[in-house]
C-alpha atoms as a PDB file:
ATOM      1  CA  UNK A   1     -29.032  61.490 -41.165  1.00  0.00           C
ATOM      2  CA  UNK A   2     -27.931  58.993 -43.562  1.00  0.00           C
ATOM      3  CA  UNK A   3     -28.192  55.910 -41.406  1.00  0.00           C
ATOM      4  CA  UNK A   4     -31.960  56.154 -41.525  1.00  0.00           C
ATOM      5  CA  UNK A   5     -32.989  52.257 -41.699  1.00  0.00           C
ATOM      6  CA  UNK A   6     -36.588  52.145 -41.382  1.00  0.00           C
ATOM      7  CA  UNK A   7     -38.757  52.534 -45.119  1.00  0.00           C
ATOM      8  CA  UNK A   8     -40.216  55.205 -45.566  1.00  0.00           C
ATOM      9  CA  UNK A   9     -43.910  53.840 -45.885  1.00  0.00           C
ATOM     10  CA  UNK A  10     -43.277  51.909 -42.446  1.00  0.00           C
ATOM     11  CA  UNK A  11     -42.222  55.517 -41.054  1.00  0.00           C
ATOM     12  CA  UNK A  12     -45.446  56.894 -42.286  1.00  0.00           C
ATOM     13  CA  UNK A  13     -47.927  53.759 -40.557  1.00  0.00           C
ATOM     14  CA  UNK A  14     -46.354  54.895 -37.353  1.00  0.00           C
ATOM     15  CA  UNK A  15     -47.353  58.605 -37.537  1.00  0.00           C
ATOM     16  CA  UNK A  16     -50.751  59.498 -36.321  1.00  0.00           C
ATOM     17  CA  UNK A  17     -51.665  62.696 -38.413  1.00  0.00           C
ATOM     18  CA  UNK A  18     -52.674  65.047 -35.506  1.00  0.00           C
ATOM     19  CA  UNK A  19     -55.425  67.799 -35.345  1.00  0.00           C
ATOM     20  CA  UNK A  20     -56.880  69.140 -31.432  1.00  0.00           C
ATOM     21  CA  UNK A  21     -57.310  72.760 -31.451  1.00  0.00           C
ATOM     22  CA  UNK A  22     -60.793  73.605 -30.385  1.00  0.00           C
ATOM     23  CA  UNK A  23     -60.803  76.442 -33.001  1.00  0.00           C
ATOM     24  CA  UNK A  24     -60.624  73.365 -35.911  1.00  0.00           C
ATOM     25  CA  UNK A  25     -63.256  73.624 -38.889  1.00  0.00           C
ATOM     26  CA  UNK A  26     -64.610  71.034 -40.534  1.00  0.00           C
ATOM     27  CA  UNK A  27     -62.460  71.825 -43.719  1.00  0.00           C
ATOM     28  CA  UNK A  28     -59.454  71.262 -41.773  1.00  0.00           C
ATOM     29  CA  UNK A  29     -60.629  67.478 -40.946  1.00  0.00           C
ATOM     30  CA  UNK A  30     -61.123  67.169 -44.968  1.00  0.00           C
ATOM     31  CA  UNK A  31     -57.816  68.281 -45.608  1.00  0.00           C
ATOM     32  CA  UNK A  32     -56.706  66.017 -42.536  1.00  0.00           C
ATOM     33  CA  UNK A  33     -58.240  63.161 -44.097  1.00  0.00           C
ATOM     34  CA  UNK A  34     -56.980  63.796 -47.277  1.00  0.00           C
ATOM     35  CA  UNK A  35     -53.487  64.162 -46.517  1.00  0.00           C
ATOM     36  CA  UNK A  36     -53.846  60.766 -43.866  1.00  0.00           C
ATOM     37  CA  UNK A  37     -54.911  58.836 -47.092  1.00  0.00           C
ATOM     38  CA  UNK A  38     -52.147  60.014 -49.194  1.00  0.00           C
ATOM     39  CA  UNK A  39     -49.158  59.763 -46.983  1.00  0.00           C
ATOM     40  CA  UNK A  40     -50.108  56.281 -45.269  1.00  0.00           C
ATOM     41  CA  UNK A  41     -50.591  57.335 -41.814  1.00  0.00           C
ATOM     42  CA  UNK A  42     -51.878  55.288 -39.470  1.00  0.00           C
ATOM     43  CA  UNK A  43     -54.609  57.097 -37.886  1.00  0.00           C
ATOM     44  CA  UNK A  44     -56.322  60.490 -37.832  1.00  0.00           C
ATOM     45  CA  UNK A  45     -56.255  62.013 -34.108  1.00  0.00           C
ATOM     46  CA  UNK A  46     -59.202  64.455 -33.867  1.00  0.00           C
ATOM     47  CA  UNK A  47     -61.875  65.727 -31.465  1.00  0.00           C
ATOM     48  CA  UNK A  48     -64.534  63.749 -31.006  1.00  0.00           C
ATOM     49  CA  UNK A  49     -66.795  65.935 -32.309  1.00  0.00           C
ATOM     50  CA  UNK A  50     -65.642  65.430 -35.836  1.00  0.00           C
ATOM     51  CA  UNK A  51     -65.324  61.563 -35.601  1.00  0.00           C
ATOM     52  CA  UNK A  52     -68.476  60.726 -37.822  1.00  0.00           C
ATOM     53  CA  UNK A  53     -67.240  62.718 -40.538  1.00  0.00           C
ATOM     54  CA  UNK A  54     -63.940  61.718 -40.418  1.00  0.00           C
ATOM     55  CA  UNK A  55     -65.281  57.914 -40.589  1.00  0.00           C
ATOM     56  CA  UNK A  56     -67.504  58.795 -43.380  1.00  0.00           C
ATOM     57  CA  UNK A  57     -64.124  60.019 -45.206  1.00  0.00           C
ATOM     58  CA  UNK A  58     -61.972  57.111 -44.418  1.00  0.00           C
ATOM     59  CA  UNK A  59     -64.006  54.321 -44.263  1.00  0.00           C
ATOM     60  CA  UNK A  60     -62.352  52.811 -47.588  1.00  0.00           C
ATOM     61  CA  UNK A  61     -59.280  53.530 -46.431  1.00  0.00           C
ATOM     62  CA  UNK A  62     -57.014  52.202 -44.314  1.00  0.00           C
ATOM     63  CA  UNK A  63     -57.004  54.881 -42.119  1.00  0.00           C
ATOM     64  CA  UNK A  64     -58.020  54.767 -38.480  1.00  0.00           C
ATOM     65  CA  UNK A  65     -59.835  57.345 -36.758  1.00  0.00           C
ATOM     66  CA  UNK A  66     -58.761  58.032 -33.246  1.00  0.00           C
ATOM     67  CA  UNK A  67     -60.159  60.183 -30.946  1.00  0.00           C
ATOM     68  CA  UNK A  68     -59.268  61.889 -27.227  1.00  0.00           C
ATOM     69  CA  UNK A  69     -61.570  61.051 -24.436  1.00  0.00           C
ATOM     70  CA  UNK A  70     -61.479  63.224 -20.913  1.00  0.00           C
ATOM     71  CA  UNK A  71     -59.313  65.596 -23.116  1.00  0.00           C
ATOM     72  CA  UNK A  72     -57.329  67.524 -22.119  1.00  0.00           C
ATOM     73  CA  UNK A  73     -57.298  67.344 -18.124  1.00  0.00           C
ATOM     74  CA  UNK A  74     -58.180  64.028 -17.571  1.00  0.00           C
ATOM     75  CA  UNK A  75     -60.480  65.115 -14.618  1.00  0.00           C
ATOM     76  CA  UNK A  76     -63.692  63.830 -15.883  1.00  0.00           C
ATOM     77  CA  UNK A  77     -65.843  61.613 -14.065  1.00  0.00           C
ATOM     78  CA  UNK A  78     -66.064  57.667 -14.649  1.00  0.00           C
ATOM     79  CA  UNK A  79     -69.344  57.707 -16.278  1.00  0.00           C
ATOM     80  CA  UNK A  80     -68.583  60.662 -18.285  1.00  0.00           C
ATOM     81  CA  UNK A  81     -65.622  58.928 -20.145  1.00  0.00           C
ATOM     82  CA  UNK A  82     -67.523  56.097 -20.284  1.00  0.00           C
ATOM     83  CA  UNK A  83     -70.036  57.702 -22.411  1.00  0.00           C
ATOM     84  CA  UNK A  84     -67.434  59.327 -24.255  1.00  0.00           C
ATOM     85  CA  UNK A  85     -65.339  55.884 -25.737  1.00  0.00           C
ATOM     86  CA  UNK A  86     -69.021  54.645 -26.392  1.00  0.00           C
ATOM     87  CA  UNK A  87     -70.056  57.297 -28.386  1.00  0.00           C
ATOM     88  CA  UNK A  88     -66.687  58.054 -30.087  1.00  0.00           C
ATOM     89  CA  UNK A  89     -67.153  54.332 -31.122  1.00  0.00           C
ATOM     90  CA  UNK A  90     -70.451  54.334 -32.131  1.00  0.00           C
ATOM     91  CA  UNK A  91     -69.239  56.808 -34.318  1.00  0.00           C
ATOM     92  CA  UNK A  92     -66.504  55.272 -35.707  1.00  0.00           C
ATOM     93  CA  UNK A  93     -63.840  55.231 -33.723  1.00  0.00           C
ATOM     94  CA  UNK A  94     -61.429  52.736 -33.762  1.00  0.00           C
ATOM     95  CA  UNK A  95     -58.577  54.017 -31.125  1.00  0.00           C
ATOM     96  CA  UNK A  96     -59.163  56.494 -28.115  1.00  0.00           C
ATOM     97  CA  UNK A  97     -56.804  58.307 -26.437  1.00  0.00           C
ATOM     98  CA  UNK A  98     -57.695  58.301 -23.016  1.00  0.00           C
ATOM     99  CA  UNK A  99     -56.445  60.961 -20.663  1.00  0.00           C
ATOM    100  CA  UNK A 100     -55.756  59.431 -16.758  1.00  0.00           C
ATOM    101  CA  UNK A 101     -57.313  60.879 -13.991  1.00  0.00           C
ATOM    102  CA  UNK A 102     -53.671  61.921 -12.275  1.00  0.00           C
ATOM    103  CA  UNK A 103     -55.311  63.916  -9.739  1.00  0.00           C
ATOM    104  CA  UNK A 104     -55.744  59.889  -8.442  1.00  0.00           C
ATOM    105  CA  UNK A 105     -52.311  59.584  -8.901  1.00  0.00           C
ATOM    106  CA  UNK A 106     -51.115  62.721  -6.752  1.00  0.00           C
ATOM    107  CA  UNK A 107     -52.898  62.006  -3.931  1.00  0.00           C
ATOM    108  CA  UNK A 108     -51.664  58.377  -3.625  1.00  0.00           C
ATOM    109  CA  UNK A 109     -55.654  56.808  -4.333  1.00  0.00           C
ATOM    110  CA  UNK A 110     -53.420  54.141  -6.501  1.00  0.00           C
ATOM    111  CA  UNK A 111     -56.826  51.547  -6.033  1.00  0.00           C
ATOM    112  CA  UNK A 112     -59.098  54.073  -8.055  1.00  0.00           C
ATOM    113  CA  UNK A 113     -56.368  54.986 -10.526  1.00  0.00           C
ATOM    114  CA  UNK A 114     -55.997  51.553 -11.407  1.00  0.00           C
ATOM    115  CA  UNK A 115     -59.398  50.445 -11.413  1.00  0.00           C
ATOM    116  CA  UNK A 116     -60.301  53.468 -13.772  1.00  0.00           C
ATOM    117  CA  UNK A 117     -57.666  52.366 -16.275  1.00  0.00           C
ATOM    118  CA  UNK A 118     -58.628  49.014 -15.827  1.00  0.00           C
ATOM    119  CA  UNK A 119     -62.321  49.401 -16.202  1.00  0.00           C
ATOM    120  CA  UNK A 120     -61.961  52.280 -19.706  1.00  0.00           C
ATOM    121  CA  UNK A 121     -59.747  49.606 -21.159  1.00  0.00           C
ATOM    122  CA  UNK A 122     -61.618  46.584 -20.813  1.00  0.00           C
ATOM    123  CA  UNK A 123     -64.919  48.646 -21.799  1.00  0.00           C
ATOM    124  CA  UNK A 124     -63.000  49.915 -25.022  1.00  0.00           C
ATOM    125  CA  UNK A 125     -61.285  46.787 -25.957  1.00  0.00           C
ATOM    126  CA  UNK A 126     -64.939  44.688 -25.651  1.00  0.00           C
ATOM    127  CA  UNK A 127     -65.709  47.398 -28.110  1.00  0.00           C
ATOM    128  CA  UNK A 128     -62.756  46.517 -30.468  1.00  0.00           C
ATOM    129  CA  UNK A 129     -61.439  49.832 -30.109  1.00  0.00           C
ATOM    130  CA  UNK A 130     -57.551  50.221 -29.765  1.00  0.00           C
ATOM    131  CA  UNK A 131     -56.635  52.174 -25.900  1.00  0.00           C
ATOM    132  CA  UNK A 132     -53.710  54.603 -25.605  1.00  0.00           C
ATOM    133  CA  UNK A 133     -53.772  56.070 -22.016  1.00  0.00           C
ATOM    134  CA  UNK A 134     -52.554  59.517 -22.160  1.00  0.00           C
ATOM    135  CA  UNK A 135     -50.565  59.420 -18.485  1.00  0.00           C
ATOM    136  CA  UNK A 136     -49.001  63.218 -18.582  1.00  0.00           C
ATOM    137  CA  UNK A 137     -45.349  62.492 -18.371  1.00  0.00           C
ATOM    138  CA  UNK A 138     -44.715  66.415 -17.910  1.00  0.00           C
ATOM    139  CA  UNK A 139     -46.817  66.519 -14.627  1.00  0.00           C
ATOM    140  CA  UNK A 140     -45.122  63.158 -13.170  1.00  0.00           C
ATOM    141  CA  UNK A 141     -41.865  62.734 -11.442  1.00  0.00           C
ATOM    142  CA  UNK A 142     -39.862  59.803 -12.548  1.00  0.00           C
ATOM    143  CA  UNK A 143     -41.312  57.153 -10.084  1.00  0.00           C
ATOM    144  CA  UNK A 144     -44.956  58.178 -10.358  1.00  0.00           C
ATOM    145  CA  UNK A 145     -44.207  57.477 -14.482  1.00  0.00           C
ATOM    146  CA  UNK A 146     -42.533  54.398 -13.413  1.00  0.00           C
ATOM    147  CA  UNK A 147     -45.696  53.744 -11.381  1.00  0.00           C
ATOM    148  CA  UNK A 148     -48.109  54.997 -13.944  1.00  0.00           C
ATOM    149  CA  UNK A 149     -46.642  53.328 -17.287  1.00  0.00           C
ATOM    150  CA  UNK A 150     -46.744  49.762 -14.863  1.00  0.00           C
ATOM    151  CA  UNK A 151     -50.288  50.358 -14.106  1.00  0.00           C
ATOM    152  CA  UNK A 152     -50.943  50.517 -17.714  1.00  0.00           C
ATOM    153  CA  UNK A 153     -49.173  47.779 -18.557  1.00  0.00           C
ATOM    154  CA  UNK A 154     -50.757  45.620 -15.963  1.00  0.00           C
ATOM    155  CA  UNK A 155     -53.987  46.726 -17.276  1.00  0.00           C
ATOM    156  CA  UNK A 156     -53.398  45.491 -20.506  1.00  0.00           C
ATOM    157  CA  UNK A 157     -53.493  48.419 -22.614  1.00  0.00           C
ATOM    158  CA  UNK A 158     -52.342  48.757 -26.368  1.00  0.00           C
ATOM    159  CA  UNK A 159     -50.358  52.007 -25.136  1.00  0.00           C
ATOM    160  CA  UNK A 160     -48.927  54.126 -22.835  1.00  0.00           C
ATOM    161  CA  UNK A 161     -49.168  58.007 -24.050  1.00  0.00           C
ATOM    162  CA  UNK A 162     -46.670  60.084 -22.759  1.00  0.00           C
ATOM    163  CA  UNK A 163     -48.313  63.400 -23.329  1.00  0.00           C
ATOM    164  CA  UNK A 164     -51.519  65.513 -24.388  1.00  0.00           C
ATOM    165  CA  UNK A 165     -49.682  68.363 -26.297  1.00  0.00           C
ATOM    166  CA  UNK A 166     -51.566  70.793 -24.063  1.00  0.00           C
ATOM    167  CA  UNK A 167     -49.064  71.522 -21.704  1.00  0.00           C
ATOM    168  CA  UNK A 168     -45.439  72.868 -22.490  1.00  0.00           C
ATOM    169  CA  UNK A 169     -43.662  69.742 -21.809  1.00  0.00           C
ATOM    170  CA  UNK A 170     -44.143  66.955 -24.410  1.00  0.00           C
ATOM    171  CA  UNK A 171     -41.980  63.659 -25.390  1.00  0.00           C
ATOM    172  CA  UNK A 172     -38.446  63.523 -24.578  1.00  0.00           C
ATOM    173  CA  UNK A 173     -36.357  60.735 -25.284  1.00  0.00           C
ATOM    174  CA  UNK A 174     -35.465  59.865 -21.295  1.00  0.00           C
ATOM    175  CA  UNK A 175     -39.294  59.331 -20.720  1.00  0.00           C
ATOM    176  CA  UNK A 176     -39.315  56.975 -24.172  1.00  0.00           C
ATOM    177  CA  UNK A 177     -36.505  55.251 -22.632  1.00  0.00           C
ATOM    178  CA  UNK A 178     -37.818  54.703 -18.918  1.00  0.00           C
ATOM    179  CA  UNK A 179     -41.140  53.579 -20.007  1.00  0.00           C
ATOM    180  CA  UNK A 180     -39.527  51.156 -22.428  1.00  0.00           C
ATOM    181  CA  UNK A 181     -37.625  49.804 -19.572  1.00  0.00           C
ATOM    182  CA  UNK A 182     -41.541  48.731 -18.373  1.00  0.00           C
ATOM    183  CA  UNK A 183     -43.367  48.068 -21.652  1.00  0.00           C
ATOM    184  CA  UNK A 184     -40.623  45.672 -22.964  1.00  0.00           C
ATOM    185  CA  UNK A 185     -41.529  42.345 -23.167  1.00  0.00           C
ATOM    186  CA  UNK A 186     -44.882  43.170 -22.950  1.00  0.00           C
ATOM    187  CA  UNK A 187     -48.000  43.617 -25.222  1.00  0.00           C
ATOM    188  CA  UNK A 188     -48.257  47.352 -24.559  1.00  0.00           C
ATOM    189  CA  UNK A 189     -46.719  49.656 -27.139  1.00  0.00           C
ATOM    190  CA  UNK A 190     -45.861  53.469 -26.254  1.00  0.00           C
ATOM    191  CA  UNK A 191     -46.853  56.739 -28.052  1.00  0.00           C
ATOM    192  CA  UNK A 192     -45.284  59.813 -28.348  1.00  0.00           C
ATOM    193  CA  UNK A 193     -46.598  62.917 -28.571  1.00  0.00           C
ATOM    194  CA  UNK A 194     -45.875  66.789 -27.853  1.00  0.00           C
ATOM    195  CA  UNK A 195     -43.201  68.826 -29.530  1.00  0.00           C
ATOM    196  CA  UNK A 196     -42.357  66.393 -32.449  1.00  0.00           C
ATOM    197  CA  UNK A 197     -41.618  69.112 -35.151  1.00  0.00           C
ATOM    198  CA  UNK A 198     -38.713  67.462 -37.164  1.00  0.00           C
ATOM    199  CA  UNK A 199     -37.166  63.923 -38.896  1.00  0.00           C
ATOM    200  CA  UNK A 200     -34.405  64.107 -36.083  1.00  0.00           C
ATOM    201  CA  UNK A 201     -36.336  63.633 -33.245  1.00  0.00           C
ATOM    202  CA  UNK A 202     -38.978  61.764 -34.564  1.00  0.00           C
ATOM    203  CA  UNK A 203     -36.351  58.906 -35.688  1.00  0.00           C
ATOM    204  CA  UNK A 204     -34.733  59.077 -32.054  1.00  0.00           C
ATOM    205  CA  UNK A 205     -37.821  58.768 -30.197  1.00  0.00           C
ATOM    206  CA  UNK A 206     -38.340  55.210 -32.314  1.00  0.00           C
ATOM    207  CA  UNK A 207     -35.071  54.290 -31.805  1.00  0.00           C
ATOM    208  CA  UNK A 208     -36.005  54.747 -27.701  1.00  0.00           C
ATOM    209  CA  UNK A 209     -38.554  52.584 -28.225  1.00  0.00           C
ATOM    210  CA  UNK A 210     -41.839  54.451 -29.580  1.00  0.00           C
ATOM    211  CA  UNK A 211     -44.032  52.488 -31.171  1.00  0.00           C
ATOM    212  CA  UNK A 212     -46.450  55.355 -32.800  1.00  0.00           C
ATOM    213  CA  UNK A 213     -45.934  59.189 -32.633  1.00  0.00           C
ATOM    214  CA  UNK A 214     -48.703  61.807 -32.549  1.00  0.00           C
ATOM    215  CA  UNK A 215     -47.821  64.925 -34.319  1.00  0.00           C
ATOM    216  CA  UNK A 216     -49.317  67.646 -36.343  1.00  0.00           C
ATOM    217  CA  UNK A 217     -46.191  67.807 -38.773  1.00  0.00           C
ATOM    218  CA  UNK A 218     -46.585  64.314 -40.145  1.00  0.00           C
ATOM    219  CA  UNK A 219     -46.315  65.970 -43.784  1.00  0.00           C
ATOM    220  CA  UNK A 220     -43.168  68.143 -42.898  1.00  0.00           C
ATOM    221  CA  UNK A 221     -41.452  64.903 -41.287  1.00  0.00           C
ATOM    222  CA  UNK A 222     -41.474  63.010 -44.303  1.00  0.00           C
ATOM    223  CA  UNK A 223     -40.705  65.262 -46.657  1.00  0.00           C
ATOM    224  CA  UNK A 224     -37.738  65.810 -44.215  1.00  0.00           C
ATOM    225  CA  UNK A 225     -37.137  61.724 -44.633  1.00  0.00           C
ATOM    226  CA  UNK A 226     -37.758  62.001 -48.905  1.00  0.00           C
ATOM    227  CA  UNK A 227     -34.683  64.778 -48.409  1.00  0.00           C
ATOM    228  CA  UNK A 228     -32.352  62.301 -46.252  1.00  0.00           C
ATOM    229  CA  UNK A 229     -32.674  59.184 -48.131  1.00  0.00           C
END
């Protein structure tokens, strides 16, 4: 892996250090905090439950706090994640990873699919919050990700998300590279997230065009890059 050509504290400010089990103590978000400060990460990913204390950790820092809203299914009502990216905000938010409703999606309702994405992203951005729609690339087929990643882009999100983590699939580098095909040229950046255990992958899905990566082995990655330099 010697051809690595991206520094190693640029690596890091595209990594954000990820924590979602519902079984997660506050100790854990410490620790979390902690080890975001040290290593440079970009952000903190964590329930929204444990945003306030999180922003109380890392408001000196350069840090972010980001935080999942209609996590994990996406299924919540309008109003409900409305109230969600308001709160999360209020309490310190800065970026919210917002799970689409795909059920829209499945059933061909494309007009409230849109207007959902639209309406959560203009709501967040007039509350200078960063948006990442999470659109559950393991649940789509190739032209409903097509579809979906457009949508987003239309709507004039920060990013497209490819995944939750929740279910089995996760990021794969064809996904990367057919929503890049839609997000270049454009304002909209594209996470990846699910299954990114190792320096390898992580590196590949950048090179397809990720522009952040959500992963609970953050640490583990760069200590992978420290050993490949």
């Amino acid at each position: 892996m010697n051809n690595i050509t991206i520094k190693k504290n640029e690596f890091a400010k595209k990594i954000d250090h990820t924590l979602l089990k519902p079984d997660t103590k506050i100790e854990q978000i410490e620790q979390l905090c902690n080890e975001a400060i040290t290593y440079n990460f970009a952000s903190v990913c964590i329930l929204p439950n444990y945003v306030n204390f999180a922003s109380s950790l890392l408001n000196k820092s350069n840090v972010k706090v980001c935080t999942v809203i209609g996590f994990p299914l996406g299924a919540n009502l309008l109003p409900v994640k409305l109230y969600e990216i308001e709160k999360a905000i209020e309490s310190g938010a800065n970026e919210v990873d917002i799970v689409v409703n795909n059920a829209y999606l499945k059933n061909k309702d494309i007009k409230s699919y849109k207007e959902e994405i639209n309406f959560l992203n203009k709501t967040s951005k007039n509350l200078q919050a960063t948006t990442k729609f999470i659109i559950e690339t393991g649940l789509l087929t190739n032209e409903e990700k097509k579809l979906a990643t457009s949508i987003v882009v239309d709507c004039k999100a920060d990013f497209v998300k490819t995944s939750t983590g929740i279910i089995s699939t996760g990021a794969n580098l064809e996904d990367i590279e057919l929503m890049m095909e839609i997000c270049k040229n454009t304002n909209t950046n594209i996470k990846a997230s699910g299954g990114i255990r190792d320096l390898k992958f992580a590196l590949d899905l950048i090179r397809a065009g990720a522009n952040r990566l959500g992963t609970s082995s953050g640490i583990k990655i760069l200590q992978e890059f420290d050993e490949n330099l």
